[in-house]
Protein backbone atom coordinates (compact mmCIF):
# COMPACT_ATOMS: atom_id res chain seq x y z
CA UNK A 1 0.00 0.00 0.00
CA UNK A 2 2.96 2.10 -0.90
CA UNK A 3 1.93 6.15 -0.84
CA UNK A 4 -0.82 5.72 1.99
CA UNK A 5 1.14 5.90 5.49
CA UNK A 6 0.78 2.18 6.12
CA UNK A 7 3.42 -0.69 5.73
CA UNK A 8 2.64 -3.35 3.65
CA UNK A 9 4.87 -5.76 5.82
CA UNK A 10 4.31 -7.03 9.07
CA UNK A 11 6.25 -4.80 11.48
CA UNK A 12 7.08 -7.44 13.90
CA UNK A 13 10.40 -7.97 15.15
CA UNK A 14 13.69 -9.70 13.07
CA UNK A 15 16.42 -11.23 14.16
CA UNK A 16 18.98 -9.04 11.86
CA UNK A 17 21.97 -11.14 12.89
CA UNK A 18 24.83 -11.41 15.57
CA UNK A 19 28.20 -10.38 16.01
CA UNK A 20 30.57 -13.33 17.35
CA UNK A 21 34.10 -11.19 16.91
CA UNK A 22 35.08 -8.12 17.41
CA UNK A 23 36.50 -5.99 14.48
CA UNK A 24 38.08 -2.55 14.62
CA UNK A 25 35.89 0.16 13.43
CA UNK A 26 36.04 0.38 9.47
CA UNK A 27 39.00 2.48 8.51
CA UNK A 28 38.63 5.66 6.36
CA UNK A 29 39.93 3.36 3.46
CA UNK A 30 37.53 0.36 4.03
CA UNK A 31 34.43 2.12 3.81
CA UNK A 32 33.49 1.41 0.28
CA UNK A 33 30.34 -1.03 0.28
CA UNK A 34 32.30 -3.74 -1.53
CA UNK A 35 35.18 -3.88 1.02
CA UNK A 36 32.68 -3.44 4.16
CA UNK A 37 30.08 -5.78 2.49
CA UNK A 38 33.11 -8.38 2.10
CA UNK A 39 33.75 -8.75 5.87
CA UNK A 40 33.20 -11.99 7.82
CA UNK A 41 29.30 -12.53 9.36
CA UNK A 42 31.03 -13.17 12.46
CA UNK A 43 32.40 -9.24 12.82
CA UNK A 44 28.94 -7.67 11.21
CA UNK A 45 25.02 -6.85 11.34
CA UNK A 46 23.86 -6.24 7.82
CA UNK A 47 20.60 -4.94 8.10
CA UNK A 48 18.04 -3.48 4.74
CA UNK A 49 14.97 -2.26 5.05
CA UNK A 50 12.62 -4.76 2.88
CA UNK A 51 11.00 -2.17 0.58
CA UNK A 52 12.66 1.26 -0.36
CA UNK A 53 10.85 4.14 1.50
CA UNK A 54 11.22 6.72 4.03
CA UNK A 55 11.17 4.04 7.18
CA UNK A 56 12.73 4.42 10.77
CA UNK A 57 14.13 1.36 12.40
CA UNK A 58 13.17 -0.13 16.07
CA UNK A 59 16.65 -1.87 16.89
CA UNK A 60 16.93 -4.17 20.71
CA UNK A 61 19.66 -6.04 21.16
CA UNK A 62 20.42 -9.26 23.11
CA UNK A 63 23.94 -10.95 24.47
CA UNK A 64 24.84 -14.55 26.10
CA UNK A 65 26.85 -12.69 28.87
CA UNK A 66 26.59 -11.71 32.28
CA UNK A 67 24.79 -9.11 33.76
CA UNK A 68 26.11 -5.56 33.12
CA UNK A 69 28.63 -7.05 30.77
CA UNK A 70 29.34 -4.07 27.68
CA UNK A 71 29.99 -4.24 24.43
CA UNK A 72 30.29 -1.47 21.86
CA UNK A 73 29.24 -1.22 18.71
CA UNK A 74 30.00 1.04 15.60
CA UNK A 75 26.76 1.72 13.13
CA UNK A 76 27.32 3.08 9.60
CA UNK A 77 25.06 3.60 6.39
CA UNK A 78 24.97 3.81 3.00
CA UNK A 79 22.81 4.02 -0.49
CA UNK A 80 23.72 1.42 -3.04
CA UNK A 81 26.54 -0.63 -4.24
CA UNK A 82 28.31 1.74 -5.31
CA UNK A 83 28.51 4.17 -2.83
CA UNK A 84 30.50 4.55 0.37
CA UNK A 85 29.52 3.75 4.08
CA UNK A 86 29.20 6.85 6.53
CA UNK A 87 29.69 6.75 10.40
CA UNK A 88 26.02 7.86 12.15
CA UNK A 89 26.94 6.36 15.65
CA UNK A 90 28.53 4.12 18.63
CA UNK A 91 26.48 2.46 20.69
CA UNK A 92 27.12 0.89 23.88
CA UNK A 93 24.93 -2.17 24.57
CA UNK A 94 24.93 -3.35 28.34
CA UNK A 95 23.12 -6.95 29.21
CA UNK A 96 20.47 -7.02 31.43
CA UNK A 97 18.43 -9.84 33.51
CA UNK A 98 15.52 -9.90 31.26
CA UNK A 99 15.83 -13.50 30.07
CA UNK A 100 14.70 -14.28 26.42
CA UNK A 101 15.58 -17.89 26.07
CA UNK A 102 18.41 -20.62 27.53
CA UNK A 103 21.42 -18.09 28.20
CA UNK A 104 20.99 -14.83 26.06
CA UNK A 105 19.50 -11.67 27.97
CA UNK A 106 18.04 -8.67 26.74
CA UNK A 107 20.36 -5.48 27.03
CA UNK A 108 18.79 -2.71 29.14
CA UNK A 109 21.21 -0.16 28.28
CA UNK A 110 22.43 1.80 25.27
CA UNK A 111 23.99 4.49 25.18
CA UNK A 112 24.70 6.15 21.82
CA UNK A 113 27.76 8.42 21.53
CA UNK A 114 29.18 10.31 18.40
CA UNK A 115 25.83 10.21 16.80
CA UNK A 116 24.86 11.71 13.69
CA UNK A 117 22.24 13.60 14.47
CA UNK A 118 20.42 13.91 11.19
CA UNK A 119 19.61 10.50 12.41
CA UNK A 120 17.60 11.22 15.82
CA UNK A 121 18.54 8.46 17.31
CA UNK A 122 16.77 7.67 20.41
CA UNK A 123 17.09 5.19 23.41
CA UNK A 124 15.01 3.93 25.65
CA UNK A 125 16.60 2.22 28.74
CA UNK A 126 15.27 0.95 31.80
CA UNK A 127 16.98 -1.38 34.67
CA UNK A 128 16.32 -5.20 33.69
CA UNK A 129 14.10 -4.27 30.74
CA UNK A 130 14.16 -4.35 27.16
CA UNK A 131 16.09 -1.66 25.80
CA UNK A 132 15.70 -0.20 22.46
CA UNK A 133 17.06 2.53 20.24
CA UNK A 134 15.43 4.14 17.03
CA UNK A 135 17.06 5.43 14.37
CA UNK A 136 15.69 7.09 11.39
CA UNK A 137 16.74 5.75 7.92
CA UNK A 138 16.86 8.75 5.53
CA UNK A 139 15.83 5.78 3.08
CA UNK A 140 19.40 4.27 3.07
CA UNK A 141 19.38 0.87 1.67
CA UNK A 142 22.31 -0.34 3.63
CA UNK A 143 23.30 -0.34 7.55
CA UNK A 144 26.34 -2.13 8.73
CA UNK A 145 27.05 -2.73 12.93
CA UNK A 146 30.44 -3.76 13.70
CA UNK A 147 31.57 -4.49 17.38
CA UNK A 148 34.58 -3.20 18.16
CA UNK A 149 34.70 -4.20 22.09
CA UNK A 150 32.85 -7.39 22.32
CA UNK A 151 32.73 -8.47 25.92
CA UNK A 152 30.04 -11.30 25.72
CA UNK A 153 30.42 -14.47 23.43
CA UNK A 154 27.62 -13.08 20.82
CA UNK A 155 25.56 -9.95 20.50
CA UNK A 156 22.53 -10.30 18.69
CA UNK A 157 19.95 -7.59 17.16
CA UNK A 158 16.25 -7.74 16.49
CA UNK A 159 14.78 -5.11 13.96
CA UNK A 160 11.27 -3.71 13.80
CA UNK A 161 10.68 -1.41 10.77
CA UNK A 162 8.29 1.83 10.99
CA UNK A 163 6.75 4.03 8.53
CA UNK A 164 8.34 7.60 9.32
C-alpha cells in the first residue's frame, strides 16, 4: 500500500543477525560497500529495510553474557553498491536480567555516543528491561554494525521497521 502511510509488511520484530568477533571500526579506506560488504558474518550486522521508502528502524539487542557485561558497537550507512559507508553512531549495549531464552539476555542499556544527528537516534533504557534505540533511515538501503569491544560471546539484534 505504498503512498498511503501504512506498511505493507508485518512490522514485527527480526532477528537481523549477531556479532561473534570483534572488528576494529572500518577504517577511512575500508568504507566502500564492496570492502565493508566483504567482511566476515562473524564481525557484522547487515541490516536493509525490505522495501525502499522513508522508514525508521526499532533496533533491541540481546547478548549470552553476564549481567552488566558491555559491548560497543559502531553503526554506519549507506545508499547502493556503489557508494560509500558513513559513520552515524557508537552504541554501547549493556546486558540485562531480562531472560529471552536458555542463556541470552536482553540489554537494558544503550547508550549512543558520536551520533549523527540527522539521524535522531533515540534510546530507551530501563533497569532489567528491554532496551531499544530508534534510528531514522533517511531511506538508506544499507546499515552495517560492527563491534569493536565485544565483551560477551555473541551480540545479537532484532529489527522492527516503521513508517516515518
Amino acid at each position: 500500500m505504498r503512498g498511503q502511510n501504512k506498511i505493507s509488511f508485518p512490522s514485527i520484530w527480526h532477528e537481523a543477525g549477531s556479532i561473534t568477533s570483534e572488528h576494529i571500526a572500518l577504517a577511512l579506506t575500508g568504507r566502500d560497500v564492496a570492502t565493508a560488504d566483504a567482511l566476515a558474518t562473524a564481525y557484522t550486522i547487515k541490516i536493509s529495510p525490505p522495501l525502499p521508502g522513508p522508514y525508521a528502524m526499532l533496533l533491541r539487542f540481546r547478548s549470552d553474557g553476564s549481567n552488566n557485561d558491555d559491548s560497543i558497537l559502531q553503526m554506519y550507512s549507506a545508499r547502493g553498491s556503489s557508494d560509500h559507508y558513513a559513520f552515524i553512531g557508537q552504541l554501547t549495549v549493556v546486558q540485562g536480567q531480562q531472560l529471552e531464552t536458555g542463556s541470552i539476555y536482553f540489554v537494558d542499556t544503550i547508550t549512543p555516543a558520536t551520533e549523527d544527528t540527522i539521524y535522531d537516534g533515540e534510546e530507551a533504557n530501563n533497569t532489567d528491561v528491554i532496551a531499544h534505540y530508534y534510528l531514522r533511515t533517511l531511506a538508506n538501503d544499507r546499515f552495517i554494525i560492527v563491534a569493536s569491544d565485544l565483551d560477551t560471546t555473541t551480540v545479537y539484534c532484532d529489527v522492527c521497521w516503521l513508517y516515518e
